[in-house]
Each structure stands twice: as C-alpha cells, then as structure tokens.
N, C-alpha and C. Protein backbone atom coordinates (compact mmCIF):
# COMPACT_ATOMS: atom_id res chain seq x y z
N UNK A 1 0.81 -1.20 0.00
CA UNK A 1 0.00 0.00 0.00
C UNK A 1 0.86 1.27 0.00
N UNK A 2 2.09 1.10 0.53
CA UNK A 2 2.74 2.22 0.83
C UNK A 2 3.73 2.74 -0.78
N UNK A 3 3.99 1.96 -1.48
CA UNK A 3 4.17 2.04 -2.90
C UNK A 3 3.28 3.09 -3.75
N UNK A 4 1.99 2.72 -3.48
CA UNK A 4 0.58 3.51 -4.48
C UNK A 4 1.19 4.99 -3.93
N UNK A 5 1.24 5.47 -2.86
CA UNK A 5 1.69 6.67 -2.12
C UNK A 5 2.70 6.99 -2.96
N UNK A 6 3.93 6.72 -3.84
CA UNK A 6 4.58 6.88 -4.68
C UNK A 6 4.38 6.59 -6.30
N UNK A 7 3.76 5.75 -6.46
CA UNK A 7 3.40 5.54 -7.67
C UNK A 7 2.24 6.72 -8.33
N UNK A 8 1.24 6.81 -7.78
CA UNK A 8 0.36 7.21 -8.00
C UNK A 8 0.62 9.12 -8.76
N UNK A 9 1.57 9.73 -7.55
CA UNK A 9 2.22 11.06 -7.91
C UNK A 9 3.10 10.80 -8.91
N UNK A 10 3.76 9.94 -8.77
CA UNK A 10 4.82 10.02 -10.07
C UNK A 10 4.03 9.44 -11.22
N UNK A 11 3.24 8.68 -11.40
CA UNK A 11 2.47 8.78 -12.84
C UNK A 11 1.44 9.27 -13.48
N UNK A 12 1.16 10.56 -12.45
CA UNK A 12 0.38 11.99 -12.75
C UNK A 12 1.71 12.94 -13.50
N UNK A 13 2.89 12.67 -12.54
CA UNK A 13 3.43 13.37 -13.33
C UNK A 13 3.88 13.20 -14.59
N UNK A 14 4.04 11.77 -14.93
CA UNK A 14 4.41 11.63 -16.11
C UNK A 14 3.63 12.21 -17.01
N UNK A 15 2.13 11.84 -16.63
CA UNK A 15 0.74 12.11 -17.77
C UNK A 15 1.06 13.87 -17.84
N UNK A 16 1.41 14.11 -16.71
CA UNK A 16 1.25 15.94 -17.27
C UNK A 16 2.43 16.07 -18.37
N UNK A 17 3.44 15.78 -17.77
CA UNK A 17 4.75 15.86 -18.77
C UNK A 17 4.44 15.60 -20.48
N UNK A 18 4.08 14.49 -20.50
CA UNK A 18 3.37 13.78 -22.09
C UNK A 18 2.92 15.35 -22.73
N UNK A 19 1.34 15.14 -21.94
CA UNK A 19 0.59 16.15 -22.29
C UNK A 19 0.82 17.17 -22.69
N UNK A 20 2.02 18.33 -21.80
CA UNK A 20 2.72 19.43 -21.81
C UNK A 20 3.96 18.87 -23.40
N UNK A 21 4.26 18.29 -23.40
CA UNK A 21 5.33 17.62 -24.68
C UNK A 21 4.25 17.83 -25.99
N UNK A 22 3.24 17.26 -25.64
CA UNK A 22 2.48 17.01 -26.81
C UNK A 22 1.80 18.22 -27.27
N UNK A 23 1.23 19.12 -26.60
CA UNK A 23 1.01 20.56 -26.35
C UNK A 23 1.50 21.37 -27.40
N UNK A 24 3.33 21.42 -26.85
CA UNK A 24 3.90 21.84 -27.38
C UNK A 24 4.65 21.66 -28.53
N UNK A 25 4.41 20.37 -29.16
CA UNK A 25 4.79 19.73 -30.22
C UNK A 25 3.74 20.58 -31.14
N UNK A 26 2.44 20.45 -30.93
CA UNK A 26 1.22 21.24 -31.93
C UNK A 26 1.42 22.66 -31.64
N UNK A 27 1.91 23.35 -30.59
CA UNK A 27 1.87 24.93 -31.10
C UNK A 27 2.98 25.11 -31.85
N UNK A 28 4.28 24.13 -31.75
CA UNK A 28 5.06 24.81 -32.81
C UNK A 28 4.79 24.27 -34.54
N UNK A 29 3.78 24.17 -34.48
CA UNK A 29 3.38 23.08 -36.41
C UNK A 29 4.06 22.23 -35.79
N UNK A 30 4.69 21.24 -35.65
CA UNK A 30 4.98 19.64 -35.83
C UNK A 30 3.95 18.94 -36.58
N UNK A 31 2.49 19.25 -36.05
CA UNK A 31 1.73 18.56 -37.11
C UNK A 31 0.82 19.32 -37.80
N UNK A 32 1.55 20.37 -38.52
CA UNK A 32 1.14 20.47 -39.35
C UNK A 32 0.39 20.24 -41.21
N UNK A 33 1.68 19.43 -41.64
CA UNK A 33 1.59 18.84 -42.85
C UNK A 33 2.32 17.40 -42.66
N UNK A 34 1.27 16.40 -42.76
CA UNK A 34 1.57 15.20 -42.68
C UNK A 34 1.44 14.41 -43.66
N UNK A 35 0.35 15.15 -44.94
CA UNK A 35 1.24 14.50 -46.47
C UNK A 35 2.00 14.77 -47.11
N UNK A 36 2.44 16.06 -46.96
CA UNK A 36 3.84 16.39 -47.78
C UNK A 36 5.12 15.90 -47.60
N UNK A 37 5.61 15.19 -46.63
CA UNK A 37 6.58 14.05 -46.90
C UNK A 37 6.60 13.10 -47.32
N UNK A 38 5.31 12.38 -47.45
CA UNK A 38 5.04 11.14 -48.11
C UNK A 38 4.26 11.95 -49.49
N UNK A 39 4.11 12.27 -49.77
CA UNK A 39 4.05 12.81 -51.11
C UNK A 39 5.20 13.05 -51.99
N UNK A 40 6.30 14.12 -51.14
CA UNK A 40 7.46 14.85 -52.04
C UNK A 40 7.91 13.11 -52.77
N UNK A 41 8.24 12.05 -51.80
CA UNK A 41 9.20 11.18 -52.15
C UNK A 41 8.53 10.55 -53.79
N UNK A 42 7.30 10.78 -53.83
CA UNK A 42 6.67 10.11 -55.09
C UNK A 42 6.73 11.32 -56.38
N UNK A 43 7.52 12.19 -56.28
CA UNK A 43 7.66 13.24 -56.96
C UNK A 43 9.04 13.28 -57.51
N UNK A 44 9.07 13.19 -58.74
CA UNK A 44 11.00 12.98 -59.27
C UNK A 44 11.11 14.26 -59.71
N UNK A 45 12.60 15.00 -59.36
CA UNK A 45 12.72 15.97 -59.32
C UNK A 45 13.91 16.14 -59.96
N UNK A 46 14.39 15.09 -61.15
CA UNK A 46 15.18 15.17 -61.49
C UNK A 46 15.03 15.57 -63.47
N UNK A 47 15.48 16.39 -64.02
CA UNK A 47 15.34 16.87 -65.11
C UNK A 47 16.04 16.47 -66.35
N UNK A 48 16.96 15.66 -65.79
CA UNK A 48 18.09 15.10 -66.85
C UNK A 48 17.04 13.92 -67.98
C-alpha cells in the first residue's frame, strides 16, 4: 500500500509531462503537414 503513495504522484506526473510535450509539439506546427513528406518522395525531381 505504501508504494501507491509513490506511484500514484509520479504517474500523474508523467501524464502531465506527455501532455505538456504534446502541447507543445502542436503549437510549434509539428503537425502540421503530414502529407507532404510522403508525397514529395513520389515526386522525381530530377530533369536530366
């Protein structure tokens, strides 16, 4: 029982941490455009 007393805070904190990561992954665009990399590669860009 005396474990949960530790467990319990430390895997709130993890969930905030994630959350706060993930947060901030979307305000900077990270996901912004998620077909244009798998697109460019089907695109030959070579002229020769």
């Amino acid at each position: 029982m005396e474990a949960l007393y530790l467990l319990i805070p430390l895997s709130l904190c993890i969930v905030v941490l994630a959350v706060w990561i993930f947060f901030g992954a979307s305000e900077s665009g990270q996901f912004d455009d998620l077909d244009g990399p798998g697109m460019r590669i089907l695109h030959d860009d070579d002229l020769t």
